[in-house]
C-alpha atoms as a PDB file:
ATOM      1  CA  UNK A   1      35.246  31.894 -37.276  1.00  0.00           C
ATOM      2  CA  UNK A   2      37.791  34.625 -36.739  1.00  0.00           C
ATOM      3  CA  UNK A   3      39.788  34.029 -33.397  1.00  0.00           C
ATOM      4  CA  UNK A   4      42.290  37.078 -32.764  1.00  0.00           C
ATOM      5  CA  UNK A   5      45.126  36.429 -30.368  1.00  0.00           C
ATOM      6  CA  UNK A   6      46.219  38.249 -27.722  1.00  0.00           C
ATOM      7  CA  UNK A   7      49.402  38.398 -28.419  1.00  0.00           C
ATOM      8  CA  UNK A   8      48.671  40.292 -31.233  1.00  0.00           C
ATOM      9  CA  UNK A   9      48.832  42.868 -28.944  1.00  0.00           C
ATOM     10  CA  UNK A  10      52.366  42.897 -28.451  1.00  0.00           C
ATOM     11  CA  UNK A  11      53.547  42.878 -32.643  1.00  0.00           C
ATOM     12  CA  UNK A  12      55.403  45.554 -33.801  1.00  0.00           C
ATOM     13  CA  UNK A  13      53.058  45.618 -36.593  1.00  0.00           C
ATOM     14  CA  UNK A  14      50.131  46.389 -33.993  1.00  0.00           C
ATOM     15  CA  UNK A  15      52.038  49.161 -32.953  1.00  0.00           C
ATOM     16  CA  UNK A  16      52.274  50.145 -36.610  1.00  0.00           C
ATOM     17  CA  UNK A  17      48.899  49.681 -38.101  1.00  0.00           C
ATOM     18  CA  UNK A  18      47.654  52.166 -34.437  1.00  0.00           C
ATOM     19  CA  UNK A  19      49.825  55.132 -35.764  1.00  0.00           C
ATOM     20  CA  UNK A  20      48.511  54.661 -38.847  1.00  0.00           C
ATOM     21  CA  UNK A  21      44.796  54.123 -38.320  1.00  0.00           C
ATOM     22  CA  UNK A  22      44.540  56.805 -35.785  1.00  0.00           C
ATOM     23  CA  UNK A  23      43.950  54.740 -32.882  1.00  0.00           C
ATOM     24  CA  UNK A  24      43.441  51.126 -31.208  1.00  0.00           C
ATOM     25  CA  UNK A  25      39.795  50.675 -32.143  1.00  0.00           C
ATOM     26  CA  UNK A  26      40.191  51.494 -35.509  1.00  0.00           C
ATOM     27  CA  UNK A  27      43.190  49.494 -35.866  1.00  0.00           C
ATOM     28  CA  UNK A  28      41.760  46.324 -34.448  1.00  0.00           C
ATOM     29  CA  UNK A  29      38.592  47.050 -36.329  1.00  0.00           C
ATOM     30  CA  UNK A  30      40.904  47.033 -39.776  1.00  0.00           C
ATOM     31  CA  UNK A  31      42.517  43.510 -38.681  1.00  0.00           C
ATOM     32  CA  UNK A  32      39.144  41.589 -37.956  1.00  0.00           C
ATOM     33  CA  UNK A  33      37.808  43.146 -41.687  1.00  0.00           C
ATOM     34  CA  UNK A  34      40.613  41.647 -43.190  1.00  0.00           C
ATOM     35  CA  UNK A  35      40.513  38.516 -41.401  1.00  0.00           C
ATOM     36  CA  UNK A  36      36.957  38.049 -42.909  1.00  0.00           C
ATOM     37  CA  UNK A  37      37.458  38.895 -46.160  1.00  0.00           C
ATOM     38  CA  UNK A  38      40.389  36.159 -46.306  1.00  0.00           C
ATOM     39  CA  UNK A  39      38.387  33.961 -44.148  1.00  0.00           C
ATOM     40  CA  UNK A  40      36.028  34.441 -47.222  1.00  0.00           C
ATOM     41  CA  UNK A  41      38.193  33.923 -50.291  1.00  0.00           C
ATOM     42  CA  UNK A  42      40.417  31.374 -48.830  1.00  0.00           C
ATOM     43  CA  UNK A  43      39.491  28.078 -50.280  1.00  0.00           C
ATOM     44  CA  UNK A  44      38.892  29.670 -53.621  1.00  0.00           C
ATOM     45  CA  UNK A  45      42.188  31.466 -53.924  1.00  0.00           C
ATOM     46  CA  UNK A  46      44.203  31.088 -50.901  1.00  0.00           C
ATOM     47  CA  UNK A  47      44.507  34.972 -50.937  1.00  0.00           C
ATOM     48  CA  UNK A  48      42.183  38.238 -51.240  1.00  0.00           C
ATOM     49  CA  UNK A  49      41.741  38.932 -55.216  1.00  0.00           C
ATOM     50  CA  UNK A  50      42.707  42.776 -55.716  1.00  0.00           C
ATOM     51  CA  UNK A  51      38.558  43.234 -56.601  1.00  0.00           C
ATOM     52  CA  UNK A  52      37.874  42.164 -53.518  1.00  0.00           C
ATOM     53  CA  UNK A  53      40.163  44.333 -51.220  1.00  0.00           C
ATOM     54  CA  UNK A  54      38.991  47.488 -50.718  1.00  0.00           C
ATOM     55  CA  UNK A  55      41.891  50.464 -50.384  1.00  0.00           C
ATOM     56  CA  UNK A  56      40.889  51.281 -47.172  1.00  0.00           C
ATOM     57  CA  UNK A  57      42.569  48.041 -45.943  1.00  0.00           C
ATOM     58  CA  UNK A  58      46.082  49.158 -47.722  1.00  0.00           C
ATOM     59  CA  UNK A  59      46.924  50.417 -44.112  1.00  0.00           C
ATOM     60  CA  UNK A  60      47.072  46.352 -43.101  1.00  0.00           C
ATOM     61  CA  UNK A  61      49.572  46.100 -45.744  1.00  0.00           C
ATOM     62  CA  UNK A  62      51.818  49.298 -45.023  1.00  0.00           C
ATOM     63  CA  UNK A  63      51.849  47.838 -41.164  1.00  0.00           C
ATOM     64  CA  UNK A  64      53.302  44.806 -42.408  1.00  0.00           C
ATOM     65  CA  UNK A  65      50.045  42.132 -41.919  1.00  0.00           C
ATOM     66  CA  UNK A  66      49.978  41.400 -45.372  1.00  0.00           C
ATOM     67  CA  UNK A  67      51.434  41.836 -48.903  1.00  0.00           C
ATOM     68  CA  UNK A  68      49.926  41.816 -52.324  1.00  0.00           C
ATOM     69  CA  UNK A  69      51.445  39.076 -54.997  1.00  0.00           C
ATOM     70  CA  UNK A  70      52.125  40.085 -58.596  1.00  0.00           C
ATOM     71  CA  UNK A  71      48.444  39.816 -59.265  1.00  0.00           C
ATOM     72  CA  UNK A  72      47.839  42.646 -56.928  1.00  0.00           C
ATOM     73  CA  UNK A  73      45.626  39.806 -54.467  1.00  0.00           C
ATOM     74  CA  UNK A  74      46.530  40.367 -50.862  1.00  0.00           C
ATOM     75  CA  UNK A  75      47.903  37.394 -48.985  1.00  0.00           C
ATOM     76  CA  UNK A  76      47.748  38.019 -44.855  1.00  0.00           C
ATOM     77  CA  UNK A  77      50.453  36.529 -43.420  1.00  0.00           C
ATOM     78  CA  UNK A  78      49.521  33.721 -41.269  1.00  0.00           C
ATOM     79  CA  UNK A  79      46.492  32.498 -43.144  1.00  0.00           C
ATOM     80  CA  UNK A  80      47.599  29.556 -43.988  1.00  0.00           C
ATOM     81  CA  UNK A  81      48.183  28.273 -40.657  1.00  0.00           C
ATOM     82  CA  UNK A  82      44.656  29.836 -39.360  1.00  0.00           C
ATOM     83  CA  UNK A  83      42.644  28.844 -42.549  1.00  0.00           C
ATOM     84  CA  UNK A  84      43.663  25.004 -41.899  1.00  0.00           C
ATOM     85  CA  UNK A  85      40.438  24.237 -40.330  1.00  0.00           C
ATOM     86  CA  UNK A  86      38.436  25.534 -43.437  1.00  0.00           C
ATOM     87  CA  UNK A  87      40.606  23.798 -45.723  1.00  0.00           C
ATOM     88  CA  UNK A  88      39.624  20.473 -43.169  1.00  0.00           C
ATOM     89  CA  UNK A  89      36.549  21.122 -43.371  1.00  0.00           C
ATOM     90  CA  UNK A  90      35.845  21.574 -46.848  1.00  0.00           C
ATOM     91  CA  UNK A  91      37.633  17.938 -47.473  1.00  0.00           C
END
């Protein structure tokens, strides 16, 4: 389940990830991808492994939504506070 917030909306790294992406659709459309994929890998690694993060995401990163570890995996910011319910779940 991916829930956006509105208030997304009003981060700086919205703003951000639009200039970079072109425009609003594409932007948004970049943020729920990446929300997936870590939606997918997060009670496996708690992060997106670098072989499973395609480049065209890097934009998500540049804006500031996430940063890669030393590994190279992508960690979104905020996914551990959104992710609680799978980790509840899987318990």
């Amino acid at each position: 389940m991916i829930r956006i917030d509105k208030n997304i909306f009003t981060l700086m790294q919205y703003s951000r990830l639009i200039i970079l992406a072109g425009d609003d659709f594409r932007a948004l459309g970049l943020i729920v991808r990446a929300w997936i994929l870590g939606e997918t890998h997060w009670l496996k690694h708690k992060c997106i492994p670098l072989e499973y993060w395609p480049a065209e995401l890097d934009l998500i990163i540049e804006a500031g939504f996430a940063h890669r570890d030393e590994n190279g995996s992508v960690y979104l910011l905020g996914a551990e506070d959104e992710f609680k319910w799978l980790t509840q779940r899987s318990n």
